[in-house]
PDB file of N, CA and C in Angstrom:
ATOM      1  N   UNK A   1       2.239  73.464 112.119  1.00  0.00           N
ATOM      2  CA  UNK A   1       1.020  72.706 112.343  1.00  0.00           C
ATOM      3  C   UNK A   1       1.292  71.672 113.438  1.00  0.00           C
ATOM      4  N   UNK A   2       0.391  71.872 114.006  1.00  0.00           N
ATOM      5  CA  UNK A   2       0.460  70.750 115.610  1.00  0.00           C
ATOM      6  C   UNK A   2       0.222  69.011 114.973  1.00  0.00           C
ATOM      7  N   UNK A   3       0.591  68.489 115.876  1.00  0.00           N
ATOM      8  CA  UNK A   3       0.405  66.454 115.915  1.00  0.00           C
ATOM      9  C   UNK A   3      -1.797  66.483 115.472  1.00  0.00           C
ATOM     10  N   UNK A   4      -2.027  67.397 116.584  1.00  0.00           N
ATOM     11  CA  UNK A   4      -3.341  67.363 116.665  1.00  0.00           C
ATOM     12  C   UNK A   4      -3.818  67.873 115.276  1.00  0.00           C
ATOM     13  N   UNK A   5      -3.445  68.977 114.597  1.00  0.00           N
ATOM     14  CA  UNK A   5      -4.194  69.310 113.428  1.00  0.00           C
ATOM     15  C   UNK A   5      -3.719  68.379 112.757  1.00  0.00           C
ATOM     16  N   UNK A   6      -2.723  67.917 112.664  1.00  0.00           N
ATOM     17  CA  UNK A   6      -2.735  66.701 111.547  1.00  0.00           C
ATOM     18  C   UNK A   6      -3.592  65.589 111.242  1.00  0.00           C
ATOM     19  N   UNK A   7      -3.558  65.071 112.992  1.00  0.00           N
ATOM     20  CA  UNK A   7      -4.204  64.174 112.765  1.00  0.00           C
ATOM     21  C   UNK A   7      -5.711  64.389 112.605  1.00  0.00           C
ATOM     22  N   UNK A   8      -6.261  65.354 112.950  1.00  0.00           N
ATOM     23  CA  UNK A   8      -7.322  66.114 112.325  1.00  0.00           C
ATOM     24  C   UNK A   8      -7.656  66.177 110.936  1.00  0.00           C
ATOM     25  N   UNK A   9      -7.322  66.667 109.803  1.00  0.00           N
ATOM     26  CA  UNK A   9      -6.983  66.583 108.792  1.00  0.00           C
ATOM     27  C   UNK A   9      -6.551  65.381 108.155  1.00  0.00           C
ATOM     28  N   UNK A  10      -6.219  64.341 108.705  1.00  0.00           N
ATOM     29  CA  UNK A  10      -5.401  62.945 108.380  1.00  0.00           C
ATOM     30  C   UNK A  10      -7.156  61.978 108.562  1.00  0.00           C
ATOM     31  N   UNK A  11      -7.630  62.389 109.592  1.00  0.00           N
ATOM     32  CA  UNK A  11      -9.058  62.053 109.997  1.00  0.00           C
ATOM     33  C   UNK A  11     -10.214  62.350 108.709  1.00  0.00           C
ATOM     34  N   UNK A  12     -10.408  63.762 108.718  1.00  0.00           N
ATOM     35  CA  UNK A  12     -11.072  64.205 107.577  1.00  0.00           C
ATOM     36  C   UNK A  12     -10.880  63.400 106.693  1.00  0.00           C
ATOM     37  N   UNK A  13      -9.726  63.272 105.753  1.00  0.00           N
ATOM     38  CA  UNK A  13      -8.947  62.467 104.142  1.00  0.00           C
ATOM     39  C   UNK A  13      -9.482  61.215 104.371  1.00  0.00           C
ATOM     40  N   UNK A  14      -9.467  60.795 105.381  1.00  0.00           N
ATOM     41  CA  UNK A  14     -10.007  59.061 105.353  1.00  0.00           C
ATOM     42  C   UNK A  14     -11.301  59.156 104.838  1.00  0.00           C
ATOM     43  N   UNK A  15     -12.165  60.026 105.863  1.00  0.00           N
ATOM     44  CA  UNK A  15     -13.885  59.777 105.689  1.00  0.00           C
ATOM     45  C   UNK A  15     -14.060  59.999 104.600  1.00  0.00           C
ATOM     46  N   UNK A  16     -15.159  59.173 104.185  1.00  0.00           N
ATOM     47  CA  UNK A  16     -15.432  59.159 102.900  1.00  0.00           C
ATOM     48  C   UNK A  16     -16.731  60.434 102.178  1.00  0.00           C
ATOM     49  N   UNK A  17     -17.018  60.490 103.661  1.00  0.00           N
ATOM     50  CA  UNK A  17     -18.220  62.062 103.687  1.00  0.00           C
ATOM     51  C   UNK A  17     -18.083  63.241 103.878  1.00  0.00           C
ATOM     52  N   UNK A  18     -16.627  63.396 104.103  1.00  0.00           N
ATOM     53  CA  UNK A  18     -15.823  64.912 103.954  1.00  0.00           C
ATOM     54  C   UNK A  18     -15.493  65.190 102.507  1.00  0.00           C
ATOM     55  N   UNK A  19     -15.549  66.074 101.961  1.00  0.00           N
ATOM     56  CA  UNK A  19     -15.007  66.304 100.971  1.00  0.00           C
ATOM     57  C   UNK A  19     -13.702  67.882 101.160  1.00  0.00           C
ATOM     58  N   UNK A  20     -12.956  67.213  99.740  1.00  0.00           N
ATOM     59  CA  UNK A  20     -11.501  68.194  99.739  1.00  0.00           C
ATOM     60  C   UNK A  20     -12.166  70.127 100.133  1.00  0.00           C
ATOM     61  N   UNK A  21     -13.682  70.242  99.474  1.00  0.00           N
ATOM     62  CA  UNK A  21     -13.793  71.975  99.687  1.00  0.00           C
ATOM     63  C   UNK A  21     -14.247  72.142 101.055  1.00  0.00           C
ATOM     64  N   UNK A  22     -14.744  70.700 101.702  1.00  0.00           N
ATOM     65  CA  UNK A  22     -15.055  70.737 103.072  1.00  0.00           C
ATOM     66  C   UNK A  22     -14.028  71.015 103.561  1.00  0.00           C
ATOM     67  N   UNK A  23     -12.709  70.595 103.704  1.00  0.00           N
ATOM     68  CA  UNK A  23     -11.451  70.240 104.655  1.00  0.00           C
ATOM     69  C   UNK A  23     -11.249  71.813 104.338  1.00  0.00           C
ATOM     70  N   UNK A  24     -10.604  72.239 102.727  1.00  0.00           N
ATOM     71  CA  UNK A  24     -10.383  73.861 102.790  1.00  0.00           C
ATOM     72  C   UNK A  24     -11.229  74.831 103.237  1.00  0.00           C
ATOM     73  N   UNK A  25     -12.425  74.323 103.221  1.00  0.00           N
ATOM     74  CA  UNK A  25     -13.403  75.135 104.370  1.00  0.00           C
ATOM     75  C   UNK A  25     -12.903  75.056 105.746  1.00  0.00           C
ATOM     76  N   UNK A  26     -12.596  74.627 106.364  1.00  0.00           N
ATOM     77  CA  UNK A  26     -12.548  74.248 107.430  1.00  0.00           C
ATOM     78  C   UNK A  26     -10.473  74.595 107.568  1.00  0.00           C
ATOM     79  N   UNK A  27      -9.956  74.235 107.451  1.00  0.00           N
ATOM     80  CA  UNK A  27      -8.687  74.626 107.455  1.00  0.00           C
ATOM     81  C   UNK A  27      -7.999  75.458 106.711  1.00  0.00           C
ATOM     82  N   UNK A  28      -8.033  75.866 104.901  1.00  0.00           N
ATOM     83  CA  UNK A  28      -7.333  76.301 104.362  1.00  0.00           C
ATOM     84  C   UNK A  28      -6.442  75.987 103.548  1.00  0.00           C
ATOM     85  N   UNK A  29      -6.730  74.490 103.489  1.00  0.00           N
ATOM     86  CA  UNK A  29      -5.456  73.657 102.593  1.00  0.00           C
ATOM     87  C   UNK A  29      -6.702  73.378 101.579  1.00  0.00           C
ATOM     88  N   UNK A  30      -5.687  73.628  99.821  1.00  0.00           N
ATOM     89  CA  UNK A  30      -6.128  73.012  99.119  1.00  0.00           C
ATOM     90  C   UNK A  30      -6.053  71.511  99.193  1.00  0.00           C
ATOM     91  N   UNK A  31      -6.761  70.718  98.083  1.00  0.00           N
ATOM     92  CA  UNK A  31      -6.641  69.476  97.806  1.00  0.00           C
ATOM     93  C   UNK A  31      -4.876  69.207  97.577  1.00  0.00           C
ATOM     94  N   UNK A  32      -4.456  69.604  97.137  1.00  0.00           N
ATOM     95  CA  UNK A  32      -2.799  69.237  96.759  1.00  0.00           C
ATOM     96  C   UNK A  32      -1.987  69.196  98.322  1.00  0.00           C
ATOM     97  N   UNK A  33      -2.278  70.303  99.621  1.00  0.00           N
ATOM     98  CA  UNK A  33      -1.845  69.970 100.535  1.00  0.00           C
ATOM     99  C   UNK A  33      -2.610  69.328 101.119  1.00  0.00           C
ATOM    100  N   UNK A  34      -3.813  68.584 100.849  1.00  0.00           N
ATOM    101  CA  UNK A  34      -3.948  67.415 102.170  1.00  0.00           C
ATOM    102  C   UNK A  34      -3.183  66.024 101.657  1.00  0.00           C
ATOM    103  N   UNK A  35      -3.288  66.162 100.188  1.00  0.00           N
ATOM    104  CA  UNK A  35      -2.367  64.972  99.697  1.00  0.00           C
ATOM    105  C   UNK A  35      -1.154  64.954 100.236  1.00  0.00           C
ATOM    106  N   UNK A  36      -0.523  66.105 100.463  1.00  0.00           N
ATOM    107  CA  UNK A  36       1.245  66.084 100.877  1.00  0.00           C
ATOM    108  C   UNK A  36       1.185  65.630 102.213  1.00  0.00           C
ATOM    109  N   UNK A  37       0.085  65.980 102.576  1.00  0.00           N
ATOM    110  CA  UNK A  37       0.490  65.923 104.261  1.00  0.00           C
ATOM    111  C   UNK A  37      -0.079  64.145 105.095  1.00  0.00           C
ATOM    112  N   UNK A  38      -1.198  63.881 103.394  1.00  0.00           N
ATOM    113  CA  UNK A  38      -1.197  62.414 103.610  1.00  0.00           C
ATOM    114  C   UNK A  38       0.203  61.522 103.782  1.00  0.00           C
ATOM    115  N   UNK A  39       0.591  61.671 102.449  1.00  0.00           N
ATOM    116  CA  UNK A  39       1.734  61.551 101.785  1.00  0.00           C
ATOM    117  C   UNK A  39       2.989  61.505 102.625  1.00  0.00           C
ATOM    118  N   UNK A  40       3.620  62.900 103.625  1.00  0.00           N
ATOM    119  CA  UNK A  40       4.398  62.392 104.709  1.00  0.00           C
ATOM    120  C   UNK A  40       4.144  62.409 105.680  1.00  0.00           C
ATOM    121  N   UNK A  41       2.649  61.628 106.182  1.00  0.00           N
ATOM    122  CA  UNK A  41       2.238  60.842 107.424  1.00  0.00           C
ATOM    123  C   UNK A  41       1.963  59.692 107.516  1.00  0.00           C
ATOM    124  N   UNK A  42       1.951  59.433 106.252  1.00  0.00           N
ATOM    125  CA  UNK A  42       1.146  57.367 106.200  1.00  0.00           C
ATOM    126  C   UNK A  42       2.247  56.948 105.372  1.00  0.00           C
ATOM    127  N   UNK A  43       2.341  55.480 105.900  1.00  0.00           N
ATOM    128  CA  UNK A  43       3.324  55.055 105.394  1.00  0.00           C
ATOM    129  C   UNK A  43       2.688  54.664 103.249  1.00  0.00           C
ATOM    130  N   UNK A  44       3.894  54.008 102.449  1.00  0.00           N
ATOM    131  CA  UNK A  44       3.790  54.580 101.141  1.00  0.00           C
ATOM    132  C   UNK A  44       2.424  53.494 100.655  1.00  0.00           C
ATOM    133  N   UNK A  45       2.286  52.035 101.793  1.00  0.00           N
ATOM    134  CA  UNK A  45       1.230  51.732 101.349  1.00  0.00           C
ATOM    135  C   UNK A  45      -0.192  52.076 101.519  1.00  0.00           C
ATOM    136  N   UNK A  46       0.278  52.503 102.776  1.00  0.00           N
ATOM    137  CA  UNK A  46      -1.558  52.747 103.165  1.00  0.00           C
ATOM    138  C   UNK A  46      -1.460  54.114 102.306  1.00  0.00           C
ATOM    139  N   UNK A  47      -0.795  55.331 101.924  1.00  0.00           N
ATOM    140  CA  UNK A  47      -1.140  56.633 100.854  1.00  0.00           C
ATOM    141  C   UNK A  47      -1.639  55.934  99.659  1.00  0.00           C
ATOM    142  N   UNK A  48      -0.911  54.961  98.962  1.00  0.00           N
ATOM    143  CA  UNK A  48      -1.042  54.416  97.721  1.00  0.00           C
ATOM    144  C   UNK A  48      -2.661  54.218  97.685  1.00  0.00           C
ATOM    145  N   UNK A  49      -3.173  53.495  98.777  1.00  0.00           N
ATOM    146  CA  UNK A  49      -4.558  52.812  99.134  1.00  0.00           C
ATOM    147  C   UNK A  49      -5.302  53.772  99.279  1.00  0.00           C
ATOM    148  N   UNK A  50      -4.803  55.268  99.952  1.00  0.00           N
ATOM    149  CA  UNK A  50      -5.830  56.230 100.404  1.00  0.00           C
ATOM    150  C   UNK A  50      -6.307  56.884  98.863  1.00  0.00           C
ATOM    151  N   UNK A  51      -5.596  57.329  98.218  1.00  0.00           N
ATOM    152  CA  UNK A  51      -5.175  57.857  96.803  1.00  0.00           C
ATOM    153  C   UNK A  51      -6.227  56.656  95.764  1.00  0.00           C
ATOM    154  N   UNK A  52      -6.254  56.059  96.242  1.00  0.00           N
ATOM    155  CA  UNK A  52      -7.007  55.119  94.894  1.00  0.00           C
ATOM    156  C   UNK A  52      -8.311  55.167  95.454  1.00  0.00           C
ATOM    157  N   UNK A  53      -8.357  54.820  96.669  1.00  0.00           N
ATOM    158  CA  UNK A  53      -9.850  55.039  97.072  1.00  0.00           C
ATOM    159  C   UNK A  53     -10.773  56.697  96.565  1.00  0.00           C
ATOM    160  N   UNK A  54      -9.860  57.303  97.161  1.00  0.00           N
ATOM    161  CA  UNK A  54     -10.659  58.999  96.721  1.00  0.00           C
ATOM    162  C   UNK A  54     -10.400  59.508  95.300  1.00  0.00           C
ATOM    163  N   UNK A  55      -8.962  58.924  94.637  1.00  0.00           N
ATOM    164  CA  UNK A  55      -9.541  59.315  93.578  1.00  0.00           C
ATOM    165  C   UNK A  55     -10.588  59.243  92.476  1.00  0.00           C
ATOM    166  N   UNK A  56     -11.329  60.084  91.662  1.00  0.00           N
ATOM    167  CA  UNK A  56     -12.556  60.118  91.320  1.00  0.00           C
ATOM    168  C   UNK A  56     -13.602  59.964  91.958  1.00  0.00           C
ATOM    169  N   UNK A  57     -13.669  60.021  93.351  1.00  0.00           N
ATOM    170  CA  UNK A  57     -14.714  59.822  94.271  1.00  0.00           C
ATOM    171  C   UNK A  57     -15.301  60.967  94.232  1.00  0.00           C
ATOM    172  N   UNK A  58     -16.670  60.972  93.775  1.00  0.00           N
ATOM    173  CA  UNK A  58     -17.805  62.119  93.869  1.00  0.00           C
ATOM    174  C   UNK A  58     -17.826  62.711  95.616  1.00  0.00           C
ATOM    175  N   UNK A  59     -17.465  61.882  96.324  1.00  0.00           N
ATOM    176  CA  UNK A  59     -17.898  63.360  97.566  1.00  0.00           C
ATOM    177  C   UNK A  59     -16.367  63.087  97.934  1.00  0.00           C
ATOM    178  N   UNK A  60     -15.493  63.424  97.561  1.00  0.00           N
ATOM    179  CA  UNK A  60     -14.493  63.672  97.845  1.00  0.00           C
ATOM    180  C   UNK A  60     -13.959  65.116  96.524  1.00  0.00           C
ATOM    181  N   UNK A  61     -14.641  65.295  95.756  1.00  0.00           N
ATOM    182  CA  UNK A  61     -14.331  66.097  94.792  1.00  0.00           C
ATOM    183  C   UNK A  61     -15.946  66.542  94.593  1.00  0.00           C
ATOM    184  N   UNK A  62     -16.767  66.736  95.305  1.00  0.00           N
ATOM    185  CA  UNK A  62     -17.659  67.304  95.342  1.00  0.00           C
ATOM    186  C   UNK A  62     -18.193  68.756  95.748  1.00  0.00           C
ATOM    187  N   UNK A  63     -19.398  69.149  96.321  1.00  0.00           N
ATOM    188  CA  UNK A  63     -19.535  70.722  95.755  1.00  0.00           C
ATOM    189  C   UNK A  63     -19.222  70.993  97.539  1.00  0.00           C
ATOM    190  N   UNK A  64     -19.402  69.930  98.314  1.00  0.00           N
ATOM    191  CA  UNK A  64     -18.898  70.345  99.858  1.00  0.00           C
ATOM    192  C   UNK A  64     -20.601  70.574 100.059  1.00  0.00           C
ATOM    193  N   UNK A  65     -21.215  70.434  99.918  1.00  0.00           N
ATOM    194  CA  UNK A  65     -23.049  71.112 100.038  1.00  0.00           C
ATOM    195  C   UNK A  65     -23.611  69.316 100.446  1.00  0.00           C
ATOM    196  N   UNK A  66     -23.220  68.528 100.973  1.00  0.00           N
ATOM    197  CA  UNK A  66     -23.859  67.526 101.900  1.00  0.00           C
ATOM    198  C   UNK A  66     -24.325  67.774 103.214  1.00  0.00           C
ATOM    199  N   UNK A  67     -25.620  67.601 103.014  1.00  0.00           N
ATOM    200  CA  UNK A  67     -26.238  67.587 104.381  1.00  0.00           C
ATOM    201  C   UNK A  67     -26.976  66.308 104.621  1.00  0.00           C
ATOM    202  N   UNK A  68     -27.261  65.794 105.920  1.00  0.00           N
ATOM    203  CA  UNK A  68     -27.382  64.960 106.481  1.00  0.00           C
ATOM    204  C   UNK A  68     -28.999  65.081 106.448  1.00  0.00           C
TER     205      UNK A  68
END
């Protein structure tokens, strides 16, 4: 995986209007690998911070069916 898809994917995990079946739509990684790849790209505080924010977050664990 390139600098660019990462940070692609590293992009996606932040927004709060992507969701995890969006990103595997779109790339192929389950939810467990965008965590890893959060995980060894951000340092352990800002993951800790990313991880609390999305977890239980409805459009982050949602049906991916948001439209604008």
């Amino acid at each position: 995986m390139t600098e660019g898809e990462i940070s692609e994917i590293v992009e996606m995990a932040w927004c709060d209007d992507t969701s995890f079946d969006m990103i595997e739509a779109q790339t192929g990684l389950k939810e467990k690998d965008v965590i890893a790849i959060m995980r060894s790209h951000m340092k352990p505080s800002s993951f800790r911070m990313w991880r609390k924010r999305v977890s239980g977050r409805k459009t982050k664990h949602g049906d991916g069916d948001r439209s604008s």
